[in-house]
C-alpha atoms as a PDB file:
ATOM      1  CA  UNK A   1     -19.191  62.695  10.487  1.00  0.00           C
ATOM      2  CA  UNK A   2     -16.889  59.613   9.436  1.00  0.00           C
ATOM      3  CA  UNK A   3     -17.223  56.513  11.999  1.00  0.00           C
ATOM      4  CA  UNK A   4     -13.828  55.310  12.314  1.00  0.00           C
ATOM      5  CA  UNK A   5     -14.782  52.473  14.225  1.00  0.00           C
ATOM      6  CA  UNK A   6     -17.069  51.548  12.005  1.00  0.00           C
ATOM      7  CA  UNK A   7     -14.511  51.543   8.854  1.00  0.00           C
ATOM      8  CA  UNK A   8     -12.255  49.798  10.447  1.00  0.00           C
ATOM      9  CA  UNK A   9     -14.620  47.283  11.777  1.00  0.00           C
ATOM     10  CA  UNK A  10     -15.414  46.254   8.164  1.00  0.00           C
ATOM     11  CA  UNK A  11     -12.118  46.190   7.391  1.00  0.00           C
ATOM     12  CA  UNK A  12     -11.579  43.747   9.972  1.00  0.00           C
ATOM     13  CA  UNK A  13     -14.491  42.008   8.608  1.00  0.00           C
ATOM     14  CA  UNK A  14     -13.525  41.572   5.211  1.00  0.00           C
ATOM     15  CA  UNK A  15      -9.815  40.249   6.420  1.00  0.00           C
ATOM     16  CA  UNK A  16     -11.259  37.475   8.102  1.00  0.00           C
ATOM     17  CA  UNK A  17     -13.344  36.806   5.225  1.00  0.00           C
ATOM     18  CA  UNK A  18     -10.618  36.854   3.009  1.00  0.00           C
ATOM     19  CA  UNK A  19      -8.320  34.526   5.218  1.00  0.00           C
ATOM     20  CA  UNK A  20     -11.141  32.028   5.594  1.00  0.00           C
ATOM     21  CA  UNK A  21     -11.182  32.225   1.678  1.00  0.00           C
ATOM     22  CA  UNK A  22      -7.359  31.408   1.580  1.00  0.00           C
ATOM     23  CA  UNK A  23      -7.132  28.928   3.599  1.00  0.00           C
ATOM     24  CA  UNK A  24     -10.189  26.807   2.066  1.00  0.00           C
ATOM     25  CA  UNK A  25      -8.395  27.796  -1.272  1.00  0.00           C
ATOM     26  CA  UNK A  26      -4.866  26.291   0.264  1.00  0.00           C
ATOM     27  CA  UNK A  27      -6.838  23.145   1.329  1.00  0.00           C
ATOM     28  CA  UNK A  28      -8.377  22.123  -1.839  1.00  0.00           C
ATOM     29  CA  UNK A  29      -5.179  22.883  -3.463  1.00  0.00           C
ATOM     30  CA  UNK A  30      -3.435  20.290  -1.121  1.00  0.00           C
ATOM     31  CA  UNK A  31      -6.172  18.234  -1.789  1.00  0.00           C
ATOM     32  CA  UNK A  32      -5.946  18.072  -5.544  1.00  0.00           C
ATOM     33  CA  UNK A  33      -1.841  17.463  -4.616  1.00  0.00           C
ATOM     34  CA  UNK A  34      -2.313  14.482  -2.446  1.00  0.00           C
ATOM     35  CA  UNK A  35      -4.870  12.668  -5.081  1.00  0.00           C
ATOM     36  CA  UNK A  36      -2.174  13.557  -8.000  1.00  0.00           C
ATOM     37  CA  UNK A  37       0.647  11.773  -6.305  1.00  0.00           C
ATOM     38  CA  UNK A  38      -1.590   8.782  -5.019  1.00  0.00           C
ATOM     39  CA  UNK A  39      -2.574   8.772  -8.741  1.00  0.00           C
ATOM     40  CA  UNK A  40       0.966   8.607 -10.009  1.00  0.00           C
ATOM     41  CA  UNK A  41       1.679   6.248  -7.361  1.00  0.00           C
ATOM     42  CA  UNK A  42      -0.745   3.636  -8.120  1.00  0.00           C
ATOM     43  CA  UNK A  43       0.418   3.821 -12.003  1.00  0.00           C
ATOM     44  CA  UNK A  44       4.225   3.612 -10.932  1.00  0.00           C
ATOM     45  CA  UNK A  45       3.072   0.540  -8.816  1.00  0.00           C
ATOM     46  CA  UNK A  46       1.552  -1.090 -11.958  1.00  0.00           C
ATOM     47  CA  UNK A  47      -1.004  -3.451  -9.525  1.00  0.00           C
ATOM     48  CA  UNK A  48      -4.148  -4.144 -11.949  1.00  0.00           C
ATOM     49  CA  UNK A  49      -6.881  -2.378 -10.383  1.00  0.00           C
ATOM     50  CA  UNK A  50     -10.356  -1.074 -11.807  1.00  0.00           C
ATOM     51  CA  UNK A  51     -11.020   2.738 -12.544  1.00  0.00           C
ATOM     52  CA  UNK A  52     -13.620   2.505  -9.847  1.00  0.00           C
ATOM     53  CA  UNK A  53     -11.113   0.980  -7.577  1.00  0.00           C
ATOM     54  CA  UNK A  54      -8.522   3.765  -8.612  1.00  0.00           C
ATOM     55  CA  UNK A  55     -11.089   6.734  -8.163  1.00  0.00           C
ATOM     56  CA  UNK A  56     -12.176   5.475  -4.208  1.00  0.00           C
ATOM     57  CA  UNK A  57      -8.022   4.669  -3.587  1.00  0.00           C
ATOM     58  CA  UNK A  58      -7.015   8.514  -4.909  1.00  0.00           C
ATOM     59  CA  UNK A  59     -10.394   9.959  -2.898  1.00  0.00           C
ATOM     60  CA  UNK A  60      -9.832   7.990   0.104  1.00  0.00           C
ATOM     61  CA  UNK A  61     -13.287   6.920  -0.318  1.00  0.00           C
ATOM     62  CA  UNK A  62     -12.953   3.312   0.597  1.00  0.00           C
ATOM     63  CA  UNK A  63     -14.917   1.856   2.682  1.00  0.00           C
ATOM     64  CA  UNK A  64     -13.639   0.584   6.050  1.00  0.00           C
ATOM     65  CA  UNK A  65     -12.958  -3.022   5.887  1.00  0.00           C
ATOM     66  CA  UNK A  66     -10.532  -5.300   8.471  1.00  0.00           C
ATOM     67  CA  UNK A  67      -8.037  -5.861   5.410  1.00  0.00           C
ATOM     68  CA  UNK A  68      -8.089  -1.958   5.291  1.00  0.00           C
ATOM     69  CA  UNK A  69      -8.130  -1.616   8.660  1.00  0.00           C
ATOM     70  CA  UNK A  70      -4.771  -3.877   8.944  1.00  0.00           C
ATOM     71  CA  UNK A  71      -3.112  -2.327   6.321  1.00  0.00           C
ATOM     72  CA  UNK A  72      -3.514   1.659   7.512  1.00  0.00           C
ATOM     73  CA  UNK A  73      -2.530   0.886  11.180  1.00  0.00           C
ATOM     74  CA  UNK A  74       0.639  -0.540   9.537  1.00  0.00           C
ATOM     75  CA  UNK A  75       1.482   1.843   7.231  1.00  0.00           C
ATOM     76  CA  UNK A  76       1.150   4.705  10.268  1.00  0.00           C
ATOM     77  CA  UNK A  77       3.138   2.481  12.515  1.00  0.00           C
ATOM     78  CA  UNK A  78       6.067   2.102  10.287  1.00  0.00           C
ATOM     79  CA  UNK A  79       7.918   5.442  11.342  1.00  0.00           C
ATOM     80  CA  UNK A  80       7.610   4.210  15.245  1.00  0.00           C
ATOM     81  CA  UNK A  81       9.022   0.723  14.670  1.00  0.00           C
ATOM     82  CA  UNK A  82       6.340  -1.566  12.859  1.00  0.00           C
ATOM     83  CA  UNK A  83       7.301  -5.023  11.388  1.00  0.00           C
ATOM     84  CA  UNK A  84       8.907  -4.652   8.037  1.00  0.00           C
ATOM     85  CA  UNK A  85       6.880  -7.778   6.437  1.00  0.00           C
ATOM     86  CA  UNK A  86       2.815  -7.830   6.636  1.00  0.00           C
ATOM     87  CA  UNK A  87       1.350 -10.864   5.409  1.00  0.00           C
ATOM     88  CA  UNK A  88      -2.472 -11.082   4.480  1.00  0.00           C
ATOM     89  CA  UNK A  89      -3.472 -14.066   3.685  1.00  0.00           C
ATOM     90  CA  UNK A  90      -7.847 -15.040   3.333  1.00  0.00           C
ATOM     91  CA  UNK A  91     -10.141 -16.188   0.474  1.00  0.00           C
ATOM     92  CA  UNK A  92     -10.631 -13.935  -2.401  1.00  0.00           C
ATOM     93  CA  UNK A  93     -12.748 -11.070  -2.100  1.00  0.00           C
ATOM     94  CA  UNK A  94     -12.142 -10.003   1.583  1.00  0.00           C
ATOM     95  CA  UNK A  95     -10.365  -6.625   0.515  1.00  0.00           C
ATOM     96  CA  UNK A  96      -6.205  -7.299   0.278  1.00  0.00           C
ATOM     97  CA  UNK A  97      -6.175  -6.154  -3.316  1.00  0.00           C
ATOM     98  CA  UNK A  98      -8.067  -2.951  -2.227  1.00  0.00           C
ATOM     99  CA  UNK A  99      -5.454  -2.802   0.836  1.00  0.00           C
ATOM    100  CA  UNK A 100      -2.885  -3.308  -1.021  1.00  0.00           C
ATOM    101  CA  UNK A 101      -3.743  -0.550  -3.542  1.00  0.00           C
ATOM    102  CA  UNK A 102      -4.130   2.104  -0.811  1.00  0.00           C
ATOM    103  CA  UNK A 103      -0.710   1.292   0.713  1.00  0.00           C
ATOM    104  CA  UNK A 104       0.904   1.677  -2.650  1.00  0.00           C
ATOM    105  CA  UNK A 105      -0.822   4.911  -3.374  1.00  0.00           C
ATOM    106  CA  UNK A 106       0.836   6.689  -0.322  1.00  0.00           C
ATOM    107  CA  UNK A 107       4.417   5.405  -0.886  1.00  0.00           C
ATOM    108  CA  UNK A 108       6.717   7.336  -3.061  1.00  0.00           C
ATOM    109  CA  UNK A 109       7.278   4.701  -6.420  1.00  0.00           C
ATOM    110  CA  UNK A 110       6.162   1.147  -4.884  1.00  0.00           C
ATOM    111  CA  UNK A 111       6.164  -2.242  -6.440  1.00  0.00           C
ATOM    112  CA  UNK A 112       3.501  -4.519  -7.331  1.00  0.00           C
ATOM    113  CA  UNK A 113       4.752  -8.004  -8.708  1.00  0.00           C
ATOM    114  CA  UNK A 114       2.203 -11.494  -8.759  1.00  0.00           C
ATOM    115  CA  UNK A 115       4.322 -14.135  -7.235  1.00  0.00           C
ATOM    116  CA  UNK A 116       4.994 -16.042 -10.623  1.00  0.00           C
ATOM    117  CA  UNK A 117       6.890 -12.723 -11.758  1.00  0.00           C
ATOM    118  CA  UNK A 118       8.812 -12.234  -8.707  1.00  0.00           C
ATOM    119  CA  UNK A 119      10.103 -16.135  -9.228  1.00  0.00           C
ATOM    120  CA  UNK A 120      10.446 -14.919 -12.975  1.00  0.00           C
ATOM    121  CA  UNK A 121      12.650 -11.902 -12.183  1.00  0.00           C
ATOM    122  CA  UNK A 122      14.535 -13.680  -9.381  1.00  0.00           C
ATOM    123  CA  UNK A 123      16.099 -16.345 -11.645  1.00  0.00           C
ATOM    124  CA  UNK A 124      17.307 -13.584 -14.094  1.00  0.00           C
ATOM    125  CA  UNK A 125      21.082 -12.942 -14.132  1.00  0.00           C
ATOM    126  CA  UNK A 126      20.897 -10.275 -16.024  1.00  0.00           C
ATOM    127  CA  UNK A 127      18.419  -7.798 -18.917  1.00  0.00           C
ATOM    128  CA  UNK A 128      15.563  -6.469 -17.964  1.00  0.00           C
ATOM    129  CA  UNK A 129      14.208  -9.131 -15.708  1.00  0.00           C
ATOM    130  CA  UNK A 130      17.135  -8.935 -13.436  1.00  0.00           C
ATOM    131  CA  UNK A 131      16.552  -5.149 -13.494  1.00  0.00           C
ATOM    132  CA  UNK A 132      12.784  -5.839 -12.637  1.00  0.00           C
ATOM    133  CA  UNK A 133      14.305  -7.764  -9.586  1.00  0.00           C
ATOM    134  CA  UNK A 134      16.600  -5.413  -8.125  1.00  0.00           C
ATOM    135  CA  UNK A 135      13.736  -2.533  -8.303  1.00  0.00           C
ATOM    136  CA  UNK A 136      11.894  -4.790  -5.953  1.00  0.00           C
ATOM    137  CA  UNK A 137      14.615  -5.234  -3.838  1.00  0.00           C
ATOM    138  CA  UNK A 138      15.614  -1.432  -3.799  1.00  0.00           C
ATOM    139  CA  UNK A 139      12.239   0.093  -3.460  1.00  0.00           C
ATOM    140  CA  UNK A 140      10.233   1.414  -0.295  1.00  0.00           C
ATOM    141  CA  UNK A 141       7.629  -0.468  -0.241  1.00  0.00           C
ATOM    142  CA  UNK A 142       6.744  -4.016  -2.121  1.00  0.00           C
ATOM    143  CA  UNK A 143       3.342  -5.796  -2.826  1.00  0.00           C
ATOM    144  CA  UNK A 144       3.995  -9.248  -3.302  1.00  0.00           C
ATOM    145  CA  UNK A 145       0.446 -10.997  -4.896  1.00  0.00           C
ATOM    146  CA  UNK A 146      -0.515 -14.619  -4.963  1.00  0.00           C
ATOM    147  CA  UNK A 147       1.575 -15.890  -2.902  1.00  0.00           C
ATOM    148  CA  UNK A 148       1.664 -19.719  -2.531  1.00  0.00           C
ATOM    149  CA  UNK A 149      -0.115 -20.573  -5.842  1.00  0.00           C
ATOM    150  CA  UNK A 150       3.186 -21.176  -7.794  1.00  0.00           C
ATOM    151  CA  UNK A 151       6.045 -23.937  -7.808  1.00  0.00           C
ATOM    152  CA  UNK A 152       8.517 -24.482  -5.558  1.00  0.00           C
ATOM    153  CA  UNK A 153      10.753 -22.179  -7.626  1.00  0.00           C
ATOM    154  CA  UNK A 154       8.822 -19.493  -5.225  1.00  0.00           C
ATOM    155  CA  UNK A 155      10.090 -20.551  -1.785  1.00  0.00           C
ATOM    156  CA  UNK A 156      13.531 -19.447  -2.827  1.00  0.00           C
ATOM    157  CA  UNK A 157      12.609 -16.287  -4.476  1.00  0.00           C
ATOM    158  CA  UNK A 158      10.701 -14.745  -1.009  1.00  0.00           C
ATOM    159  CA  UNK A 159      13.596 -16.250   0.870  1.00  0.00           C
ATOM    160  CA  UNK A 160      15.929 -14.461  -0.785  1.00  0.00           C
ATOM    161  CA  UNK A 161      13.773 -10.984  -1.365  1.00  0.00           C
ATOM    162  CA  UNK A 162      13.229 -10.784   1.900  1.00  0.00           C
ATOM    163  CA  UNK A 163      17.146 -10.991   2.868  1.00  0.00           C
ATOM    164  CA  UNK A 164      18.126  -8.759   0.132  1.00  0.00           C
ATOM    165  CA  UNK A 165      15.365  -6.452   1.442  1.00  0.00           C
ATOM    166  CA  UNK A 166      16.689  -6.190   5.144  1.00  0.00           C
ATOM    167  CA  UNK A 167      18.406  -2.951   6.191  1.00  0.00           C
ATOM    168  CA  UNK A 168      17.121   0.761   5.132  1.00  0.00           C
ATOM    169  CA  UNK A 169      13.558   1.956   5.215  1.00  0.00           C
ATOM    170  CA  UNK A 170      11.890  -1.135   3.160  1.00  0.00           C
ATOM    171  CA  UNK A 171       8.656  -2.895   3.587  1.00  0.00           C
ATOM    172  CA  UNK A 172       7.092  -5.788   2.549  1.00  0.00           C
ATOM    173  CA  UNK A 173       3.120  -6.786   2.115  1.00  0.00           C
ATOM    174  CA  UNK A 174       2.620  -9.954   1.102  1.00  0.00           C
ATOM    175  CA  UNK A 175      -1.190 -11.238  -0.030  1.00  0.00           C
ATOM    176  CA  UNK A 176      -2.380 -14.626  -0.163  1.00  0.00           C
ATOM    177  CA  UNK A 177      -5.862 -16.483  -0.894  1.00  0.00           C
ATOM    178  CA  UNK A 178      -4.550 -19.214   1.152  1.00  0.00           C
ATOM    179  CA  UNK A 179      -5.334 -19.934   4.304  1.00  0.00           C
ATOM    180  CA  UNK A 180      -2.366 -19.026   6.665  1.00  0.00           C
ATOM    181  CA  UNK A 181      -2.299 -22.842   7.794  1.00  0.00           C
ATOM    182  CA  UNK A 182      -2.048 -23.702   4.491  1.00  0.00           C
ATOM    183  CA  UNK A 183       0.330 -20.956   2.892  1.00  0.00           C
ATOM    184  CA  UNK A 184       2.981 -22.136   5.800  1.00  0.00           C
ATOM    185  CA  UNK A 185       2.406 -25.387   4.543  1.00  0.00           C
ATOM    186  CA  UNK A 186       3.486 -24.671   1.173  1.00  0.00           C
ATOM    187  CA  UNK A 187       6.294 -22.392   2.312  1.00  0.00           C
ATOM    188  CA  UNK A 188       9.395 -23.987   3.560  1.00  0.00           C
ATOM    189  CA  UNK A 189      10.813 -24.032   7.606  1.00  0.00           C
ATOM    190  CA  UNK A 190      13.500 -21.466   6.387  1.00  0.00           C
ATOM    191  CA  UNK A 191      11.015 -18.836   4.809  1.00  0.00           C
ATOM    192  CA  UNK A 192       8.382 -19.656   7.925  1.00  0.00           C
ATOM    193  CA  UNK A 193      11.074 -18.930  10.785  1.00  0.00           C
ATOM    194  CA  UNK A 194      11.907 -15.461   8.173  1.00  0.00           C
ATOM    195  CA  UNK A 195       8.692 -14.464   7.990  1.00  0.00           C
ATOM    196  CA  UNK A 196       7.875 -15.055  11.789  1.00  0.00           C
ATOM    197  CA  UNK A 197      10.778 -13.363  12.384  1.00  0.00           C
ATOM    198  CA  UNK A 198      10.273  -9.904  10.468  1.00  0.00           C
ATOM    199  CA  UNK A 199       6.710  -9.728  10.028  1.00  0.00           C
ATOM    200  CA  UNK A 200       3.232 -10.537  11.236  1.00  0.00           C
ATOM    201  CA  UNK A 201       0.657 -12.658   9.236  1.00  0.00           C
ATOM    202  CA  UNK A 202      -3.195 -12.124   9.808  1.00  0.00           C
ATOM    203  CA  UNK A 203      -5.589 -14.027   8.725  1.00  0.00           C
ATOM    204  CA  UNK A 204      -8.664 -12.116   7.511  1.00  0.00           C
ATOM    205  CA  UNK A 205     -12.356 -13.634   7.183  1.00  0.00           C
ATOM    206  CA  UNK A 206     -15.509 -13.302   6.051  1.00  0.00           C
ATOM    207  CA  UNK A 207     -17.851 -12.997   3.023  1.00  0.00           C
ATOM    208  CA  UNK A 208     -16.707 -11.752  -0.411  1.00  0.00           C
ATOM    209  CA  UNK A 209     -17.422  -8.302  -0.802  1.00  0.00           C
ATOM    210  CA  UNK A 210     -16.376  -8.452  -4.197  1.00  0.00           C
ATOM    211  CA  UNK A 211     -19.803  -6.917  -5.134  1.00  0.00           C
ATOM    212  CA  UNK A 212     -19.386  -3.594  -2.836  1.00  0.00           C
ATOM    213  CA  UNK A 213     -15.755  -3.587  -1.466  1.00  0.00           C
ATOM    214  CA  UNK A 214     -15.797   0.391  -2.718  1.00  0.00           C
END
């Protein structure tokens, strides 16, 4: 005689089985979605990283550092009212380039400029430089390197990104290997009071981890 129960129990069985398939199936697929479009991201960002760098960034294999740390808390905040402007500023090797690179791998077409070609692009009236400038000034999200290791050309070109940056859903990291005494010090009063106004600056410390900041 035919156990119905039984039948249908393995039935039963082999749904499960099957939906516990699908779903690991679905989350892989996501998985391999998310690292595409962090890839993409970090190419469309043009910030000059290493292909071990790029391969942690698109894993989210970092490891956990305070510049990290700083930068994730204010990318998650943004959507409940975080400052628009982040400023890192600390000596080189303390993890804002690796920061920097995971924030621009989880906006949608960021901007990474060096400070020199953000004064470059500002004094542009028009070609492709002035183009350059008004992507900065249009996109989400913009990385700002090096700041306060060029002329005084520079003061004036933050000023005025900043402005032309207020309003709409923009941010703005800026990284420096300055101290933040001495970055304000090279900054004017004008840009200061803007940046105090908009934004936090924190000052990170520490050894290099240049050797193992993966």
């Amino acid at each position: 005689m035919v156990d119905l129960n039984k039948i249908l129990a393995g039935l039963r069985v082999m749904t499960e089985a099957e939906e516990l398939e699908h779903k690991r199936e679905q989350a892989e697929a996501e998985a391999r979605k998310a690292q595409s479009e962090r890839s993409w991201a970090l190419r469309d960002s043009e910030i000059p990283i290493t292909d071990e760098m790029r391969a942690a960034v698109v894993r989210d294999t970092l490891k956990a550092t305070p510049a990290l740390a700083t930068v994730r808390q204010w990318h998650e905040a943004w959507k409940s009212g975080a400052a628009p402007v982040l400023v890192l500023v600390g000596r080189p090797g303390v993890g804002k380039g690796v920061a920097a690179a995971w924030v621009l791998s989880r906006t949608h077409r960021p901007v990474y400029l060096k400070a020199r070609n953000l004064v470059a692009y500002h004094a542009a009236s028009f070609g492709e430089e002035r183009q350059r400038y008004e992507q900065a000034v249009r996109t989400e999200l913009l990385v700002v390197d090096e700041v306060g290791t060029e002329q005084r050309e520079a003061k004036a070109a933050i000023q005025d990104v900043l402005d032309d940056r207020i309003g709409g859903k923009r941010r703005t990291l800026l990284i420096s290997n300055l101290s933040k005494a001495a970055l304000l010090e090279r900054l004017d009063e004008r840009t200061v009071d803007r940046l105090r106004e908009l934004g936090v600056i924190v000052e990170l410390a520490g050894k290099s981890m240049r050797s193992g900041a993966l």
